[in-house]
C-alpha atoms as a PDB file:
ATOM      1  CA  UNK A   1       0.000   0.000   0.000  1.00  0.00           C
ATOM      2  CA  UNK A   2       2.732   2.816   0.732  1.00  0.00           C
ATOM      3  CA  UNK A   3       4.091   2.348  -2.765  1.00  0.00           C
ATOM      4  CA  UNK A   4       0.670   2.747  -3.822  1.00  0.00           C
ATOM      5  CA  UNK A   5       0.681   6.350  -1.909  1.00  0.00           C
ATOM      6  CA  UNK A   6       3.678   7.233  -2.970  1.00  0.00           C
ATOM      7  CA  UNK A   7       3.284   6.909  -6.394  1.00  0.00           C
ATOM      8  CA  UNK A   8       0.006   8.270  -6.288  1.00  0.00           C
ATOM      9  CA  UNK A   9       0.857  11.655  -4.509  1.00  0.00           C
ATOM     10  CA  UNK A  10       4.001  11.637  -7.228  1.00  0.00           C
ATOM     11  CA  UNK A  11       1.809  11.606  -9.893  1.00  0.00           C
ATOM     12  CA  UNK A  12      -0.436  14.508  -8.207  1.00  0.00           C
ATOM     13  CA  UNK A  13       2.589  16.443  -7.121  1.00  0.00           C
ATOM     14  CA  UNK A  14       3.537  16.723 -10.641  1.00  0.00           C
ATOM     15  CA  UNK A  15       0.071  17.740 -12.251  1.00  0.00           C
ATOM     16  CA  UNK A  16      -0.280  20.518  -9.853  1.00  0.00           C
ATOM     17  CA  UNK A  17       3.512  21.942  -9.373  1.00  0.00           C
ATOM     18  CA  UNK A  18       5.111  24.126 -11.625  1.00  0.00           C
ATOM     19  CA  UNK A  19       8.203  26.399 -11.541  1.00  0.00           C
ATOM     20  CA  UNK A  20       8.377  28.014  -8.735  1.00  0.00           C
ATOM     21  CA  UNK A  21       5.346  27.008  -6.758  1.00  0.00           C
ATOM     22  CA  UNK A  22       7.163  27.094  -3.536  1.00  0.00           C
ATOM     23  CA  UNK A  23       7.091  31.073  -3.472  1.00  0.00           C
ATOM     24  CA  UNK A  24       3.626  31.662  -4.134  1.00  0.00           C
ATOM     25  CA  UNK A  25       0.971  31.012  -1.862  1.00  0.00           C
ATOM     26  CA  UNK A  26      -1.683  29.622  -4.329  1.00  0.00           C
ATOM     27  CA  UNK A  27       1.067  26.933  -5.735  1.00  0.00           C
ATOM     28  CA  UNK A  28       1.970  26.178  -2.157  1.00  0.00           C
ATOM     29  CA  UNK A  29      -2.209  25.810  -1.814  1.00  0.00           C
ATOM     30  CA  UNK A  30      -2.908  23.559  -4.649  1.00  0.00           C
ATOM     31  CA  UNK A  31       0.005  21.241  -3.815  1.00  0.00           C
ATOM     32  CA  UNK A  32      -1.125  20.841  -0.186  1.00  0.00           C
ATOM     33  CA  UNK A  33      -4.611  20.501  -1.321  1.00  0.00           C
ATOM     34  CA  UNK A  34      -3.690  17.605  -3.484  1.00  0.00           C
ATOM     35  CA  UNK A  35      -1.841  15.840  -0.849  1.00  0.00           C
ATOM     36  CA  UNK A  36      -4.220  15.811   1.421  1.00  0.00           C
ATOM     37  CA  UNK A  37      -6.663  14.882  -1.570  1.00  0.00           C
ATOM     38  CA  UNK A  38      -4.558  12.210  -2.195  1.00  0.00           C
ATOM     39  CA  UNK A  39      -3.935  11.116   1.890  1.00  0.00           C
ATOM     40  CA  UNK A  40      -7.893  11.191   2.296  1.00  0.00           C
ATOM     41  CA  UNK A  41      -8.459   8.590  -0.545  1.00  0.00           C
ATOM     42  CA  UNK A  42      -5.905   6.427   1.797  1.00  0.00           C
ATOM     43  CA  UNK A  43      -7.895   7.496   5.163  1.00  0.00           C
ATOM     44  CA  UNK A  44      -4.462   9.005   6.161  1.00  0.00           C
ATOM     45  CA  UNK A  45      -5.819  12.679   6.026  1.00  0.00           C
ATOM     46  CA  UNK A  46      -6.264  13.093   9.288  1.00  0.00           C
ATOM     47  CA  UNK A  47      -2.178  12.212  10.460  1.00  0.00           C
ATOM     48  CA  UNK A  48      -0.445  15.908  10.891  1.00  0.00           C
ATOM     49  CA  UNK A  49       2.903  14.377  11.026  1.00  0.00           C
ATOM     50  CA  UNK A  50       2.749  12.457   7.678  1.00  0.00           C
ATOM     51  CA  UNK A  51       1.212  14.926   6.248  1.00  0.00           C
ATOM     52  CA  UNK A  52       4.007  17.376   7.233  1.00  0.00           C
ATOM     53  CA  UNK A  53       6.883  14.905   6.606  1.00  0.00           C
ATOM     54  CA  UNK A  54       5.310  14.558   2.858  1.00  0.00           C
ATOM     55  CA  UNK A  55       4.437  18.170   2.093  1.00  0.00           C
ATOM     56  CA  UNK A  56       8.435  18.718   3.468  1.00  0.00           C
ATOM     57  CA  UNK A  57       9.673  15.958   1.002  1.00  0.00           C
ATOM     58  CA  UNK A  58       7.970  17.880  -1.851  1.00  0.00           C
ATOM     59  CA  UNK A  59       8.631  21.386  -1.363  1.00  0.00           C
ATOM     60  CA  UNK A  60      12.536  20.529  -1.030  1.00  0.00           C
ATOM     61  CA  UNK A  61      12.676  18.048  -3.932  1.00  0.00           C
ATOM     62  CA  UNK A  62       9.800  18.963  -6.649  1.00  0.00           C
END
């Protein structure tokens, strides 16, 4: 299953990203609104800490 969620929030990430995202507010919105889109299909919306450790992950590396 965590490749599953991996892959999936991957696949999100790079739908909704573009360059620079991480210095605007609304990119910085529609990423974290897809990962939590794509935690809640999961039922993992509702853990902070993942949610944090993922969102971290992607802003340094997308």
């Amino acid at each position: 299953m965590s490749l599953r969620v991996v892959n999936d929030i991957d696949e999100i990430v790079r739908l909704v990203r573009f360059d620079g995202w991480q210095n605007t507010h609304a990119g910085e919105r529609e990423v974290k609104k897809a990962l939590r889109k794509t935690l809640f299909k999961y039922k993992l919306h509702q853990d902070q800490d993942l949610f944090d450790k993922a969102y971290g992950y992607i802003r340094q590396y997308y």
